[in-house]
N, C-alpha and C. Protein backbone atom coordinates (compact mmCIF):
# COMPACT_ATOMS: atom_id res chain seq x y z
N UNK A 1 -6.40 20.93 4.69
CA UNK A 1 -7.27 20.07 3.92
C UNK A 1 -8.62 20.01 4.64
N UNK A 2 -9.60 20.32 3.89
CA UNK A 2 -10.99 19.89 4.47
C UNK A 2 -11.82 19.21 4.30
N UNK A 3 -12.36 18.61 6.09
CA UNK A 3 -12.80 17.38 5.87
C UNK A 3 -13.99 16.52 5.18
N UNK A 4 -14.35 17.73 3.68
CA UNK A 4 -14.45 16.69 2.58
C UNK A 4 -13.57 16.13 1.87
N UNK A 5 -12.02 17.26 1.67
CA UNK A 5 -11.08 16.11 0.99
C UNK A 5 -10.44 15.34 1.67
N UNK A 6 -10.37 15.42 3.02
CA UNK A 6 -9.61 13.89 4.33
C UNK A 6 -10.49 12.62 3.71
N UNK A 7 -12.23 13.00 3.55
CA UNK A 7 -13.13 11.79 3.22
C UNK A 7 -12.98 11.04 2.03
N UNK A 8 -12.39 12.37 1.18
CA UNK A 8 -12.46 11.61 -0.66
C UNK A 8 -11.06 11.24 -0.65
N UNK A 9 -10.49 11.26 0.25
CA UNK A 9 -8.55 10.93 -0.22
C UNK A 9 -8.50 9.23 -0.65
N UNK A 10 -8.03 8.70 -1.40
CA UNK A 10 -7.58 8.01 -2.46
C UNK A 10 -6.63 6.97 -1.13
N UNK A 11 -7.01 5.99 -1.61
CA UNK A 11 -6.00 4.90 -0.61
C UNK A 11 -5.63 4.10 -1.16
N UNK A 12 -4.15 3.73 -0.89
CA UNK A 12 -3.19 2.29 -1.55
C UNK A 12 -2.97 1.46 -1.12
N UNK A 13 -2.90 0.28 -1.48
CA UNK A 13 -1.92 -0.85 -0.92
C UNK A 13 -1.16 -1.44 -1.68
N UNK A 14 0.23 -1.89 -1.24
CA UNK A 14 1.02 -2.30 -2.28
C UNK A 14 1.96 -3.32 -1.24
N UNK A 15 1.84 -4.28 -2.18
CA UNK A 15 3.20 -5.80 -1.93
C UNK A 15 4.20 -5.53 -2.16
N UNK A 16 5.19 -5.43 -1.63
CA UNK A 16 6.68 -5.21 -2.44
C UNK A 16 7.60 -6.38 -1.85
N UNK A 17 8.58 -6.43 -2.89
CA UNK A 17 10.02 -7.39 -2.36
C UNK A 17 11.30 -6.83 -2.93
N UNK A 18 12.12 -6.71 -2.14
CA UNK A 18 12.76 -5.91 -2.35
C UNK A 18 14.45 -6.88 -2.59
N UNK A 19 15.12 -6.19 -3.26
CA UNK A 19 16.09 -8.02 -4.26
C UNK A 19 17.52 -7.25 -3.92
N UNK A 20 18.54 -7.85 -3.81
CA UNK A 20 19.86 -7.01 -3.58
C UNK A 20 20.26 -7.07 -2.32
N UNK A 21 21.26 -6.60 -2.21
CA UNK A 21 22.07 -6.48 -0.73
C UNK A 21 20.94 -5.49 0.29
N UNK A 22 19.89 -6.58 1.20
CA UNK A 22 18.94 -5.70 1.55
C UNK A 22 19.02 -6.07 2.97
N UNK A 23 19.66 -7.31 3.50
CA UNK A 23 19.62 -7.81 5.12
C UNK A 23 21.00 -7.60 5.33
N UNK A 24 21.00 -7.41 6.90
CA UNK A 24 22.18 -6.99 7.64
C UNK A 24 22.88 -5.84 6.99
N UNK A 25 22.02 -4.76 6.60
CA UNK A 25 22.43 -3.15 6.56
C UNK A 25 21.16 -2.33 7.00
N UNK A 26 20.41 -3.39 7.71
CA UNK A 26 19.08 -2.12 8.42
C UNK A 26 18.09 -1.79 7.97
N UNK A 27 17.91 -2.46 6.55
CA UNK A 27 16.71 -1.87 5.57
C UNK A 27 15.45 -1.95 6.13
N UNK A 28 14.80 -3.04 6.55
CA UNK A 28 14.13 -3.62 7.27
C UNK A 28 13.67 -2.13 8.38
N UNK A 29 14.46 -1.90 9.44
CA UNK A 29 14.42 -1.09 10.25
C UNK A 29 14.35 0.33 9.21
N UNK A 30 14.87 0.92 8.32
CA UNK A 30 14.64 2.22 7.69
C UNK A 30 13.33 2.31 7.11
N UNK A 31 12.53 0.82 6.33
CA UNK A 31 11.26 1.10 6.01
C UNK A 31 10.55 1.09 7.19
N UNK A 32 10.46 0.39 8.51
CA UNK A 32 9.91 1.08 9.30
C UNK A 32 9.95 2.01 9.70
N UNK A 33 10.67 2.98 10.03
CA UNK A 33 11.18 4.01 10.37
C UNK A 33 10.66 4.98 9.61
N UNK A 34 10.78 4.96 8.00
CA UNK A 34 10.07 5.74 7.18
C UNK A 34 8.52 6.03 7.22
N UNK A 35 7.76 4.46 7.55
CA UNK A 35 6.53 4.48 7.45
C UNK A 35 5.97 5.08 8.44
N UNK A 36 6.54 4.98 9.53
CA UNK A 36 5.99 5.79 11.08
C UNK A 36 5.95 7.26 10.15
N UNK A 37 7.25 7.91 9.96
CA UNK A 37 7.04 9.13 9.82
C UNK A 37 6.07 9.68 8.63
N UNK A 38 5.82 8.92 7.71
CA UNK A 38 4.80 8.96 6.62
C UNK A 38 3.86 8.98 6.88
N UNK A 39 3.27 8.04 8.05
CA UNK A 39 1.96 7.76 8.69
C UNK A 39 1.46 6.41 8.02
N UNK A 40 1.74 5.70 7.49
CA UNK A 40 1.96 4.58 6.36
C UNK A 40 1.51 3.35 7.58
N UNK A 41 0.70 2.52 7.00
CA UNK A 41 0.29 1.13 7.99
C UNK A 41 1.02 0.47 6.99
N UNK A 42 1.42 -0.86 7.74
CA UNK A 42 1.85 -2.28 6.84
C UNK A 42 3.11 -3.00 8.22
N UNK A 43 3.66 -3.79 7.03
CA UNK A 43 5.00 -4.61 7.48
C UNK A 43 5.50 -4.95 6.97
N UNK A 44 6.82 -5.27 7.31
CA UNK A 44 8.26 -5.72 6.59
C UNK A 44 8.99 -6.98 7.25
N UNK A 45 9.27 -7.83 6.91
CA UNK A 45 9.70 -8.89 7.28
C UNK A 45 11.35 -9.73 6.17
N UNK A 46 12.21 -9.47 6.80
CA UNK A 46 13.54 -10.55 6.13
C UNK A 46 13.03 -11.83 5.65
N UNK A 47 13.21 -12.08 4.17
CA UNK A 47 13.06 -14.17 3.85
C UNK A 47 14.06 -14.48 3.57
N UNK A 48 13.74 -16.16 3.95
CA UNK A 48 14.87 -17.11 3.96
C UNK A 48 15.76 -17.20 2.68
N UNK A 49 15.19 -16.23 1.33
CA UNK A 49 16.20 -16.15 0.13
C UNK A 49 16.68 -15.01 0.11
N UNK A 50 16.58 -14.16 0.93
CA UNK A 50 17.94 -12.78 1.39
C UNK A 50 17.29 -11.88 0.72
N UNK A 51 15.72 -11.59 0.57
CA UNK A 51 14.97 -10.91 0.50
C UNK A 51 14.40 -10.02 1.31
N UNK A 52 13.41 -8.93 1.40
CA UNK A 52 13.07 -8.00 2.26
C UNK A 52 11.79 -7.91 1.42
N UNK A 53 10.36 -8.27 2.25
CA UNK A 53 9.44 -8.44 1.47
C UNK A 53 7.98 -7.30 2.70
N UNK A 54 7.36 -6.82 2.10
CA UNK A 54 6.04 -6.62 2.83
C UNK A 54 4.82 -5.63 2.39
N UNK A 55 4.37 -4.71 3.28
CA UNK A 55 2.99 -4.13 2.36
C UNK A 55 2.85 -2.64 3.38
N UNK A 56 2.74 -1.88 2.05
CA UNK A 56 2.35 -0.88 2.89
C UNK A 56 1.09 -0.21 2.36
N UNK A 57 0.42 0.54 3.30
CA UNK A 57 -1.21 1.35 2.94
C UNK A 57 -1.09 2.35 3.61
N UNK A 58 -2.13 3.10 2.93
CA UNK A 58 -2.34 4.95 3.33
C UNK A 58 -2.88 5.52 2.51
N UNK A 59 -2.89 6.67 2.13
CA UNK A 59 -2.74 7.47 1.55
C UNK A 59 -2.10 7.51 0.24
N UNK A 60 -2.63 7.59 -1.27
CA UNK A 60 -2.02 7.49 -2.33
C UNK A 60 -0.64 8.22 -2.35
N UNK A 61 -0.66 9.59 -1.75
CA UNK A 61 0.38 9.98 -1.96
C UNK A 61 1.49 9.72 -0.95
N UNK A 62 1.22 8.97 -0.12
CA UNK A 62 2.56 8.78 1.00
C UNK A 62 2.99 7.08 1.02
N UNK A 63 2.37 6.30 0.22
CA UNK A 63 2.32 5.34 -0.20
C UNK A 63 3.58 5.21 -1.12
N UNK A 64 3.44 6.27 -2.10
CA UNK A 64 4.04 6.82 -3.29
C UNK A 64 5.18 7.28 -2.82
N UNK A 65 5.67 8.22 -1.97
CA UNK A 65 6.93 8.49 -1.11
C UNK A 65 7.06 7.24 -1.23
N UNK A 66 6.54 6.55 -0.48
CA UNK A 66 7.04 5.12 0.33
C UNK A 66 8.38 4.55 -0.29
């Protein structure tokens, strides 16, 4: 890729919460895990209603993996 399209690349951010059997099986730890290898900024945090909630940014298309 050249670094006129690194400059014009397209960037996301997105809120998510995530609903279902999502604490105490690691999820938490796999979206981090994912985002390192994506290259993906944000965070993920467990709530007190057995939720898995947070935000990730980057890159439209690795966002989109996400």
């Amino acid at each position: 890729m050249s670094n006129v399209a690194k400059a014009i690349q397209k960037l996301k951010s997105v809120d998510y919460e995530i609903f279902g059997r999502v604490q105490g099986v690691c999820f938490r730890m796999y979206a981090e895990d994912q985002g390192r290898k994506l290259g993906v900024a944000g965070w993920v945090k467990n709530t007190r209603q057995g939720t898995v909630t947070g935000q990730v940014q980057g890159p439209e298309d690795k966002v989109d993996s996400m």
